[in-house]
PDB file of N, CA and C in Angstrom:
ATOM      1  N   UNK A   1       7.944 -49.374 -11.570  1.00  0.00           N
ATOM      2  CA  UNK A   1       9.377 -49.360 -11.356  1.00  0.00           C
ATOM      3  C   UNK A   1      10.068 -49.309 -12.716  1.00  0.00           C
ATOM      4  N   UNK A   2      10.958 -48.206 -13.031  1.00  0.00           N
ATOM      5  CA  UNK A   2      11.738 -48.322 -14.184  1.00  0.00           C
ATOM      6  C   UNK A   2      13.007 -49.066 -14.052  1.00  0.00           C
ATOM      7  N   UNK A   3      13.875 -49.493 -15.244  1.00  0.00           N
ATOM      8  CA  UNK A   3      14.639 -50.546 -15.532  1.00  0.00           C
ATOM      9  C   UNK A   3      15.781 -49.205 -16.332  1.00  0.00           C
ATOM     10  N   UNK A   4      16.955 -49.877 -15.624  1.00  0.00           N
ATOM     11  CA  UNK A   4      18.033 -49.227 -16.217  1.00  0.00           C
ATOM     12  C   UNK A   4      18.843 -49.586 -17.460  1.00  0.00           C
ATOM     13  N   UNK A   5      18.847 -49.103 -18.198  1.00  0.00           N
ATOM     14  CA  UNK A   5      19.972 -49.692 -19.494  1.00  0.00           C
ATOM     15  C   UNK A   5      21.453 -49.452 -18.970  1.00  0.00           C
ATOM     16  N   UNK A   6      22.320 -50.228 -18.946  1.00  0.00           N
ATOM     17  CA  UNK A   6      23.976 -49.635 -19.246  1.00  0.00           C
ATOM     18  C   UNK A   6      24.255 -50.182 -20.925  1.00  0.00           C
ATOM     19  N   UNK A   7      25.022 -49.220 -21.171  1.00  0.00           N
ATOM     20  CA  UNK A   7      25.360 -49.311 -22.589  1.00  0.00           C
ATOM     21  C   UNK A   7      26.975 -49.754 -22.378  1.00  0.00           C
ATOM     22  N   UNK A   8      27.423 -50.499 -23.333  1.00  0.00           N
ATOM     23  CA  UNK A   8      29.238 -50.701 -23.209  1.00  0.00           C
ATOM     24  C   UNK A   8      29.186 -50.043 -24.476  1.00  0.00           C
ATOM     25  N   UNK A   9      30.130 -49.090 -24.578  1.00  0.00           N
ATOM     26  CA  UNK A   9      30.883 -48.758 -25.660  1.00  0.00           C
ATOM     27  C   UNK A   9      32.201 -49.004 -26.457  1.00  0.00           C
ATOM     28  N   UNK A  10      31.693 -50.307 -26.144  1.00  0.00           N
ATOM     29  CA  UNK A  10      33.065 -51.131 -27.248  1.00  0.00           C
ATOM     30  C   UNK A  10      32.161 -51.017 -28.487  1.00  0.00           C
ATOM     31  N   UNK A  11      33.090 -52.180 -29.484  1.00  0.00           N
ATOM     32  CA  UNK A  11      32.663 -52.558 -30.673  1.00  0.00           C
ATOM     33  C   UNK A  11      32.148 -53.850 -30.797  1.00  0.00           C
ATOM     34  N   UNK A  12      31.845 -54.112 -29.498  1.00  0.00           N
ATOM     35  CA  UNK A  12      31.344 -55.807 -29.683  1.00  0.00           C
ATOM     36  C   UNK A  12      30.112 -55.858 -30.940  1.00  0.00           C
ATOM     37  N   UNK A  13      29.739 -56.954 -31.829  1.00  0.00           N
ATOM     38  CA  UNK A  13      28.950 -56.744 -32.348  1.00  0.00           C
ATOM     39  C   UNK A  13      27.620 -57.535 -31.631  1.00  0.00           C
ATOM     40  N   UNK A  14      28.011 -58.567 -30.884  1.00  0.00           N
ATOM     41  CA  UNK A  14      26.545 -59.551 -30.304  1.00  0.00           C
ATOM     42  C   UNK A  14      27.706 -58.884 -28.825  1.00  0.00           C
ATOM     43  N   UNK A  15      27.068 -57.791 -28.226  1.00  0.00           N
ATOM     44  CA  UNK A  15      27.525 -57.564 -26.880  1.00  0.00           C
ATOM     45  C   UNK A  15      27.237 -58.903 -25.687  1.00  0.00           C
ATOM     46  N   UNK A  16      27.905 -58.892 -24.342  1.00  0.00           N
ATOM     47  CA  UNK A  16      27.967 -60.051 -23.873  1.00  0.00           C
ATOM     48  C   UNK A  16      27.097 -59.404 -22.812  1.00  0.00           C
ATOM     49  N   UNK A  17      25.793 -60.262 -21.537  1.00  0.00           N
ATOM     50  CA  UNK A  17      25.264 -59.806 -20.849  1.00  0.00           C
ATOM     51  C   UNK A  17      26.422 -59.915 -19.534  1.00  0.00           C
ATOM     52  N   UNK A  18      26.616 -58.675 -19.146  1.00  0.00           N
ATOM     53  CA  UNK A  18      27.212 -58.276 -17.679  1.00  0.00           C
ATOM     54  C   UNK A  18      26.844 -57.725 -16.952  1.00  0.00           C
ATOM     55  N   UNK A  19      26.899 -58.339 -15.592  1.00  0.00           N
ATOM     56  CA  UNK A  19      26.492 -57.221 -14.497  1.00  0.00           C
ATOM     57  C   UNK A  19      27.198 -56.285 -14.024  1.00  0.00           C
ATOM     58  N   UNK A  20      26.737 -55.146 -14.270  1.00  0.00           N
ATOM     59  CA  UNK A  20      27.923 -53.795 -13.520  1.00  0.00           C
ATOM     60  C   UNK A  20      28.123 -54.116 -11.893  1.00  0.00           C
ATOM     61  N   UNK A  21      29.057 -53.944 -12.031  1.00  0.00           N
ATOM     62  CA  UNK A  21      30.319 -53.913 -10.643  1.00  0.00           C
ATOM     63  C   UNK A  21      29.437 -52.672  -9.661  1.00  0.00           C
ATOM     64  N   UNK A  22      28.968 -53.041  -8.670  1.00  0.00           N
ATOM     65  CA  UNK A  22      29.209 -51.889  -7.539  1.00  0.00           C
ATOM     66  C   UNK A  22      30.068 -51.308  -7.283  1.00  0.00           C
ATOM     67  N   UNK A  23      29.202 -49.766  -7.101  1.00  0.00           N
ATOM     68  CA  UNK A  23      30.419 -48.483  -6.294  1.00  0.00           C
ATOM     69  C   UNK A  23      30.786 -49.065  -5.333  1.00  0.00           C
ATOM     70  N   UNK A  24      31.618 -48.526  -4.954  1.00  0.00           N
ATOM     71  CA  UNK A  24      32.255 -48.378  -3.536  1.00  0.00           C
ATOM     72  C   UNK A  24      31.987 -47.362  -2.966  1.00  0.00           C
ATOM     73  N   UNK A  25      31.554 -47.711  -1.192  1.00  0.00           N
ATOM     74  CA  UNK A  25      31.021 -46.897  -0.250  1.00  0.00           C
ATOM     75  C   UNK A  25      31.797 -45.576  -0.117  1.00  0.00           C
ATOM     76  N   UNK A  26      33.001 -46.092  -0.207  1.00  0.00           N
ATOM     77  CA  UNK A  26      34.223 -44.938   0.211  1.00  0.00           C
ATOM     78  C   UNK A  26      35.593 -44.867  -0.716  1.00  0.00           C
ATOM     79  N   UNK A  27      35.616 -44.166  -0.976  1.00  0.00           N
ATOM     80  CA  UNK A  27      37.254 -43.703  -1.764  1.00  0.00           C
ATOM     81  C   UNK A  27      38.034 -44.051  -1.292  1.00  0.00           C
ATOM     82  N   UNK A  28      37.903 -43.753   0.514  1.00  0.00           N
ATOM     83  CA  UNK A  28      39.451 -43.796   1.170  1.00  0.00           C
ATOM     84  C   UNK A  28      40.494 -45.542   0.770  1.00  0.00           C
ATOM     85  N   UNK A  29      41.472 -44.870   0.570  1.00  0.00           N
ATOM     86  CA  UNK A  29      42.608 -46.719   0.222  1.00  0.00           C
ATOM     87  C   UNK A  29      42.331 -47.117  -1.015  1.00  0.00           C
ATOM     88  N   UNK A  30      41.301 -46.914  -1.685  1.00  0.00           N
ATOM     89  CA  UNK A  30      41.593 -46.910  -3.663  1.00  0.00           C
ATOM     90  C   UNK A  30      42.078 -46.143  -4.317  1.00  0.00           C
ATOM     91  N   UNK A  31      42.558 -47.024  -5.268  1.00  0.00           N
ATOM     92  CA  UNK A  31      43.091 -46.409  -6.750  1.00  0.00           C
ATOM     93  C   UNK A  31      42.315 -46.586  -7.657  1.00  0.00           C
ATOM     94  N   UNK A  32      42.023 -45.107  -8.187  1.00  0.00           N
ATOM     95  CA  UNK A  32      41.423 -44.583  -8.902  1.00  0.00           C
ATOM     96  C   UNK A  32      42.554 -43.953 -10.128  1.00  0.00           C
ATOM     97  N   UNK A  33      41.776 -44.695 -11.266  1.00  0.00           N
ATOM     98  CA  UNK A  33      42.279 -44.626 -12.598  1.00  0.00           C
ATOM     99  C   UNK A  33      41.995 -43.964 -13.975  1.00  0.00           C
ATOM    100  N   UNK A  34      43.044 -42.767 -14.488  1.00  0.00           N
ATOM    101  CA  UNK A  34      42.188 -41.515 -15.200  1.00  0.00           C
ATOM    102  C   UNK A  34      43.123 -41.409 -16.107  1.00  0.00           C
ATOM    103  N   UNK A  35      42.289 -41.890 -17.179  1.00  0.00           N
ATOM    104  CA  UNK A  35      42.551 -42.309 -18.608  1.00  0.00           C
ATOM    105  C   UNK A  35      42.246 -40.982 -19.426  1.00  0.00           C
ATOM    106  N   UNK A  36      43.111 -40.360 -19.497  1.00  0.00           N
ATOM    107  CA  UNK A  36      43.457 -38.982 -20.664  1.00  0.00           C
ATOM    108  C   UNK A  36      43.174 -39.692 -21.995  1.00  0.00           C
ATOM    109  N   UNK A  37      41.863 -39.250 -22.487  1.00  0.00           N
ATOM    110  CA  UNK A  37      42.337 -40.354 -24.371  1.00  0.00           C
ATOM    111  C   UNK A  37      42.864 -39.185 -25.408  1.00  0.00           C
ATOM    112  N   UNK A  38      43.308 -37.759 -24.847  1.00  0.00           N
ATOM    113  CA  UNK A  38      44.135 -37.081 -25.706  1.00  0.00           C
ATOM    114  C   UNK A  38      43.351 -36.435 -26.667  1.00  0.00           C
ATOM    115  N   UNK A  39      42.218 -35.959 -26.020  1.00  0.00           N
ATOM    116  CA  UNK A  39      41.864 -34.934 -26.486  1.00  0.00           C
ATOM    117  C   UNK A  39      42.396 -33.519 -25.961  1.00  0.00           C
ATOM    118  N   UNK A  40      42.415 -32.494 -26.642  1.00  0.00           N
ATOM    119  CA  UNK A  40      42.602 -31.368 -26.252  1.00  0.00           C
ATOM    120  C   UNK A  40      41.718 -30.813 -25.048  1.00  0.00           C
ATOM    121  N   UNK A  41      42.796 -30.656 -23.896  1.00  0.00           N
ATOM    122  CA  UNK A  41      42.031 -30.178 -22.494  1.00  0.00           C
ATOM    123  C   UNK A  41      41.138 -31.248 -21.999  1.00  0.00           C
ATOM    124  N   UNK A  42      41.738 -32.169 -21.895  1.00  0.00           N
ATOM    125  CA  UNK A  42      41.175 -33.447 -21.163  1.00  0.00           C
ATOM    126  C   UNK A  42      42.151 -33.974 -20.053  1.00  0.00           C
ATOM    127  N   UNK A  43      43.287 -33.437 -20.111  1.00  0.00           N
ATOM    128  CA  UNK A  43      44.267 -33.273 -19.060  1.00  0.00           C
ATOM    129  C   UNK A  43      43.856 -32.338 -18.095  1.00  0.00           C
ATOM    130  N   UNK A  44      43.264 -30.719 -18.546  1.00  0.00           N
ATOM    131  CA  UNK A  44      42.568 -29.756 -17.276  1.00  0.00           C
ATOM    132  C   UNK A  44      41.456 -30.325 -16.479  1.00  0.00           C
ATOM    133  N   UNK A  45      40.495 -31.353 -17.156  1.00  0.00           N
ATOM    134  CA  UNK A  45      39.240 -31.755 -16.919  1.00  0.00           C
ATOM    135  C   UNK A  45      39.790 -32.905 -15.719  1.00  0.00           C
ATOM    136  N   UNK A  46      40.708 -33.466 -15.906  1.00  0.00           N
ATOM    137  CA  UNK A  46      41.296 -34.868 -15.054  1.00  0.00           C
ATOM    138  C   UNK A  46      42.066 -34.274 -13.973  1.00  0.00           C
ATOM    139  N   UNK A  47      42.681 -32.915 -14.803  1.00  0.00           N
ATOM    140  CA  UNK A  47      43.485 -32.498 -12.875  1.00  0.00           C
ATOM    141  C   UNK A  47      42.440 -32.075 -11.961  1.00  0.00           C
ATOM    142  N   UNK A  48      41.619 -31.275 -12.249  1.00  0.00           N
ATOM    143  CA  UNK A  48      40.507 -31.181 -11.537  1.00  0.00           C
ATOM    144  C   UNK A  48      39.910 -32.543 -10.733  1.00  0.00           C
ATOM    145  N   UNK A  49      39.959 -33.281 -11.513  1.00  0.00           N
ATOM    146  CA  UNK A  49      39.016 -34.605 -11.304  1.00  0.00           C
ATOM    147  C   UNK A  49      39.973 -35.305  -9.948  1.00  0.00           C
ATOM    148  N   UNK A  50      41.106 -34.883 -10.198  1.00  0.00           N
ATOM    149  CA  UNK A  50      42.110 -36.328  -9.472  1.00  0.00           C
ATOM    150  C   UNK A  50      42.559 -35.025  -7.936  1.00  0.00           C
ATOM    151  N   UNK A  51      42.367 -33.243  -8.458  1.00  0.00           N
ATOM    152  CA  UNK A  51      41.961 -32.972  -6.807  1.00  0.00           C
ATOM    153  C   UNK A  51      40.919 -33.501  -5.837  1.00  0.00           C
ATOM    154  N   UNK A  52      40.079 -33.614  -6.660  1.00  0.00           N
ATOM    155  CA  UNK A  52      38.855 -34.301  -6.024  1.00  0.00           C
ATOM    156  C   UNK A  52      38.837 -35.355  -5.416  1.00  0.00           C
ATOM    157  N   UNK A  53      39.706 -36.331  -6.001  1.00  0.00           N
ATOM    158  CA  UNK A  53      39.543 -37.345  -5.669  1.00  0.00           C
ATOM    159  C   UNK A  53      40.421 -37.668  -4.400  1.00  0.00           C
ATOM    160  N   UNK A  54      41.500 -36.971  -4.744  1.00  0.00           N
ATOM    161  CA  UNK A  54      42.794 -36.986  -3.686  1.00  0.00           C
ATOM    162  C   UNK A  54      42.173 -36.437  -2.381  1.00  0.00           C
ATOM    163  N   UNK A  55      41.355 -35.391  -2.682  1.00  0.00           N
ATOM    164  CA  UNK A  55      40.554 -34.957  -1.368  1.00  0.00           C
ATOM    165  C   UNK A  55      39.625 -35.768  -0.005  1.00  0.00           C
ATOM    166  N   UNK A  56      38.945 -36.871  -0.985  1.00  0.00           N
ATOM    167  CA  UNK A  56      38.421 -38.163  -0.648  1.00  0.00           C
ATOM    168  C   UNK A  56      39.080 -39.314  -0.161  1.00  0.00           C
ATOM    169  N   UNK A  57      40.406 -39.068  -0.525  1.00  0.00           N
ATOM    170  CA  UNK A  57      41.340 -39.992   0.089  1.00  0.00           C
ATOM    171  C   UNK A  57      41.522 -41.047  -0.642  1.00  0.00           C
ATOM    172  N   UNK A  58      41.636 -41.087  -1.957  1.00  0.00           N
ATOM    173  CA  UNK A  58      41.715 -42.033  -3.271  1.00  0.00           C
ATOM    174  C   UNK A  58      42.923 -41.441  -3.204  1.00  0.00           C
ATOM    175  N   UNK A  59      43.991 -42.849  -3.961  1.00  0.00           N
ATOM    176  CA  UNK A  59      45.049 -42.796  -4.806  1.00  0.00           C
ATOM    177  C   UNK A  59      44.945 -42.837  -6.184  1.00  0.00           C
ATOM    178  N   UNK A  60      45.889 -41.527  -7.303  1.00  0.00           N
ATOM    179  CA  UNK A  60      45.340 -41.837  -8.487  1.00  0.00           C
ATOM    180  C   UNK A  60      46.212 -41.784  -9.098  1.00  0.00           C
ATOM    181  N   UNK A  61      46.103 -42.420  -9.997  1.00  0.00           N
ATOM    182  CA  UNK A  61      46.989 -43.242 -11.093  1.00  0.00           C
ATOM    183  C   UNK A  61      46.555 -42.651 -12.397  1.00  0.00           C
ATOM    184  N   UNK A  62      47.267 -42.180 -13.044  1.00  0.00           N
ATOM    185  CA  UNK A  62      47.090 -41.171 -14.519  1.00  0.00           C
ATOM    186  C   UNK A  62      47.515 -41.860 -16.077  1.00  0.00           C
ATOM    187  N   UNK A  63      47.039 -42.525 -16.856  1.00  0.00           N
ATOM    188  CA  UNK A  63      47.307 -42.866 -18.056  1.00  0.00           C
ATOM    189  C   UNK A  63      47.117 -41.930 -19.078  1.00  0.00           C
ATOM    190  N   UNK A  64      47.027 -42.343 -20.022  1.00  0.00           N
ATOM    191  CA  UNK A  64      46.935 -41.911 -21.367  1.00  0.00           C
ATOM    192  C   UNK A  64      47.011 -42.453 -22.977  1.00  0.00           C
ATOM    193  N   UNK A  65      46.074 -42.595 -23.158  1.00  0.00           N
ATOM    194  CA  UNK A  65      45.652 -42.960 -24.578  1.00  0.00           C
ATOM    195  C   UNK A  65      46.981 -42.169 -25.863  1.00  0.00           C
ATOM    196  N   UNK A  66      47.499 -43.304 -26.847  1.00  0.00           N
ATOM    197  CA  UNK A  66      48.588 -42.914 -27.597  1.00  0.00           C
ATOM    198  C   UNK A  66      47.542 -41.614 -28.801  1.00  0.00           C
ATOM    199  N   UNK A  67      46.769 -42.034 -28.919  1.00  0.00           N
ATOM    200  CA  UNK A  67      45.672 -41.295 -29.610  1.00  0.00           C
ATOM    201  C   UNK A  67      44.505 -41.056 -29.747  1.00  0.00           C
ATOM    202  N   UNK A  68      43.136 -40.530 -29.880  1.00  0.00           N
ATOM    203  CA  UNK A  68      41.367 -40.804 -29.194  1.00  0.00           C
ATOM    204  C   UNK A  68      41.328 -41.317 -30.741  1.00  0.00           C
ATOM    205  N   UNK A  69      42.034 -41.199 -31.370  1.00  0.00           N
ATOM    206  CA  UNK A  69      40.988 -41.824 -32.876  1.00  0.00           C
ATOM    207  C   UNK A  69      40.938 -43.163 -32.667  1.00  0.00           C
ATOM    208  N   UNK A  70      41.737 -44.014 -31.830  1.00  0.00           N
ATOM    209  CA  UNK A  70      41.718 -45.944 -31.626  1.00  0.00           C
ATOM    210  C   UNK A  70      41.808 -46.512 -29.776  1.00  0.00           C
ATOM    211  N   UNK A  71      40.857 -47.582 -29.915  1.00  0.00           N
ATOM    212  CA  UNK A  71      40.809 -47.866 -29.123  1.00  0.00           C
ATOM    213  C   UNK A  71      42.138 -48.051 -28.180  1.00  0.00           C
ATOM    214  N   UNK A  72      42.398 -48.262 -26.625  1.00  0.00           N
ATOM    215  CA  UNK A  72      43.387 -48.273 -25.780  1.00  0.00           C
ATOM    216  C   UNK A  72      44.458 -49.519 -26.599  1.00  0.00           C
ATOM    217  N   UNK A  73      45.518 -49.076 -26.174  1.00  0.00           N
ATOM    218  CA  UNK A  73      46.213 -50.657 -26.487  1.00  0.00           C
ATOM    219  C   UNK A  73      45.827 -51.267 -25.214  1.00  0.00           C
ATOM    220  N   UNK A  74      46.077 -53.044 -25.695  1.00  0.00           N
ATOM    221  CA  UNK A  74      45.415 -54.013 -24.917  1.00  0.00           C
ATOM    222  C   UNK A  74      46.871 -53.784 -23.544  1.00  0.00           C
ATOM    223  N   UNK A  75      48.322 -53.306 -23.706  1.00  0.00           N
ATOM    224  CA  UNK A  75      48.723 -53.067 -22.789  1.00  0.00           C
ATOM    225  C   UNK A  75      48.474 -51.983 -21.865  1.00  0.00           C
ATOM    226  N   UNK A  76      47.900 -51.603 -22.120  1.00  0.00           N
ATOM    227  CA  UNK A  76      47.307 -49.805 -21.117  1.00  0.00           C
ATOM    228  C   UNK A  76      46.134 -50.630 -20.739  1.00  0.00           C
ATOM    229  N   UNK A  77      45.444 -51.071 -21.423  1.00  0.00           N
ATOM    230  CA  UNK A  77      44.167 -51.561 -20.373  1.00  0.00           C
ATOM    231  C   UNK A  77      44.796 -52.664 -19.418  1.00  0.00           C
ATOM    232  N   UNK A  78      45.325 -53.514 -19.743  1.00  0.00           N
ATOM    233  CA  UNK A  78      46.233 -54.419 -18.338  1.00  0.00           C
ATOM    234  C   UNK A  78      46.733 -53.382 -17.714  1.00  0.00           C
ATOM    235  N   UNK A  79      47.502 -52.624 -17.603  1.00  0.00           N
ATOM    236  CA  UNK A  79      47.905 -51.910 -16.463  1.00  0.00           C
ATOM    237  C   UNK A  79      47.075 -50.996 -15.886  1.00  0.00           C
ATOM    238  N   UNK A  80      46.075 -50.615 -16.572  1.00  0.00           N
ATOM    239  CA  UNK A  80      45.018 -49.789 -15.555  1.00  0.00           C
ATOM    240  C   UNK A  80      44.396 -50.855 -14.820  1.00  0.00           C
ATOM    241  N   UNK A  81      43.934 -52.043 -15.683  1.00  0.00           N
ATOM    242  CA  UNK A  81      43.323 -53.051 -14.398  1.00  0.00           C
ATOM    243  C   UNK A  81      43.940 -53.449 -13.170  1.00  0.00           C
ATOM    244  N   UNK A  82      45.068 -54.023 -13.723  1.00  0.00           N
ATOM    245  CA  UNK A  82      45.907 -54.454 -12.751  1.00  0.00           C
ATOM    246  C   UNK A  82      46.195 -53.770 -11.224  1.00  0.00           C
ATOM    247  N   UNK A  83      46.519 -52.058 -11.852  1.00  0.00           N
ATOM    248  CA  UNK A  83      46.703 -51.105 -11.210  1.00  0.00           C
ATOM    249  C   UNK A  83      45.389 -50.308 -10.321  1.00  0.00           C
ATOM    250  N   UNK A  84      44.188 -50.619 -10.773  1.00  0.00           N
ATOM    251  CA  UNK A  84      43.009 -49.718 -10.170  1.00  0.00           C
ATOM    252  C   UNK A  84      42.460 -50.210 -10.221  1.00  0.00           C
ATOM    253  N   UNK A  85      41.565 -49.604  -8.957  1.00  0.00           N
ATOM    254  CA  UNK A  85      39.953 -50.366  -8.511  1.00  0.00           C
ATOM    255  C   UNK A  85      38.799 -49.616  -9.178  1.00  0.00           C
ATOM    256  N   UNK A  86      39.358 -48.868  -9.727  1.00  0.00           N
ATOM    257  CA  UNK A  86      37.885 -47.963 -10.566  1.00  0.00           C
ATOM    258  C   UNK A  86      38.803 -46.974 -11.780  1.00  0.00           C
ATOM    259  N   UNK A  87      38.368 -47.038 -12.394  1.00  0.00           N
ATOM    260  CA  UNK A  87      38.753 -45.984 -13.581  1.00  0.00           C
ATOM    261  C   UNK A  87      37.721 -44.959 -14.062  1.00  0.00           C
ATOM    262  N   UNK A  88      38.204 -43.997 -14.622  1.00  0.00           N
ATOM    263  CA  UNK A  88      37.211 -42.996 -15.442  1.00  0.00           C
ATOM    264  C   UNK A  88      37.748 -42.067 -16.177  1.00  0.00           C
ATOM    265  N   UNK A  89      37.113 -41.801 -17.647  1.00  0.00           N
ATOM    266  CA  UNK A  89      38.013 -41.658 -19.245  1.00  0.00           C
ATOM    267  C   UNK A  89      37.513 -40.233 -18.681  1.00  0.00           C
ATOM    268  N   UNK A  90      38.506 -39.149 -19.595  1.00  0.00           N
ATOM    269  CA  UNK A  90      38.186 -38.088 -19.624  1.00  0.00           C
ATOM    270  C   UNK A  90      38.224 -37.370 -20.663  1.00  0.00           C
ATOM    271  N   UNK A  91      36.813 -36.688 -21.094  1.00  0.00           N
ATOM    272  CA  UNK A  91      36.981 -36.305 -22.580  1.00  0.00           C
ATOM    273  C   UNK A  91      36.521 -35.072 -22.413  1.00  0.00           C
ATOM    274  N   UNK A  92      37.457 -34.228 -23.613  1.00  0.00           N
ATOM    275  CA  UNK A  92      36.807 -33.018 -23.785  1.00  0.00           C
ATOM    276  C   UNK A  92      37.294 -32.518 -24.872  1.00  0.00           C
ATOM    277  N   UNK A  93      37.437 -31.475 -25.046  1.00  0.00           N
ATOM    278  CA  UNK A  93      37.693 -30.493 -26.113  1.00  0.00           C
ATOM    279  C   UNK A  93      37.540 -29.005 -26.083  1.00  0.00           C
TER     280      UNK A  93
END
């Protein structure tokens, strides 16, 4: 039986042990949260993403990163939490 790694990509330096959160069975009645970090064409990659999702019957909620060179401000991450049951960054170029 193999063993899964999840990686966090913060900057923690002694990372903390967490257990990842279960999916959810179904989309339908969540908000789903899509964090643009402002790269170029990471807005095309997320409209795509949030037809999809809307299709499934998710509500989605659209942020955006002030810039990708620094981490979120600590107020954008409260309001995506607050606001959504799942999030997902979208990067491209």
């Amino acid at each position: 039986m193999s063993e899964s790694v999840l990686l966090d990509p913060g900057s923690e330096r002694d990372p903390a042990e967490r257990e990842p959160h279960g999916l959810p069975v179904d989309l339908a009645g969540k908000t789903v949260g899509l964090l643009d970090i402002s790269k170029p064409r990471g807005d095309v990659f997320l409209d795509e993403i949030a037809r999809l999702l809307e299709a499934e019957g998710a509500a989605v909620a659209r942020f955006k990163k002030p810039t990708f060179t620094r981490p979120a401000p600590t107020g954008l991450r409260q309001e995506i939490a607050e606001q959504c049951d799942l999030v997902l960054e979208g990067l491209a170029d």
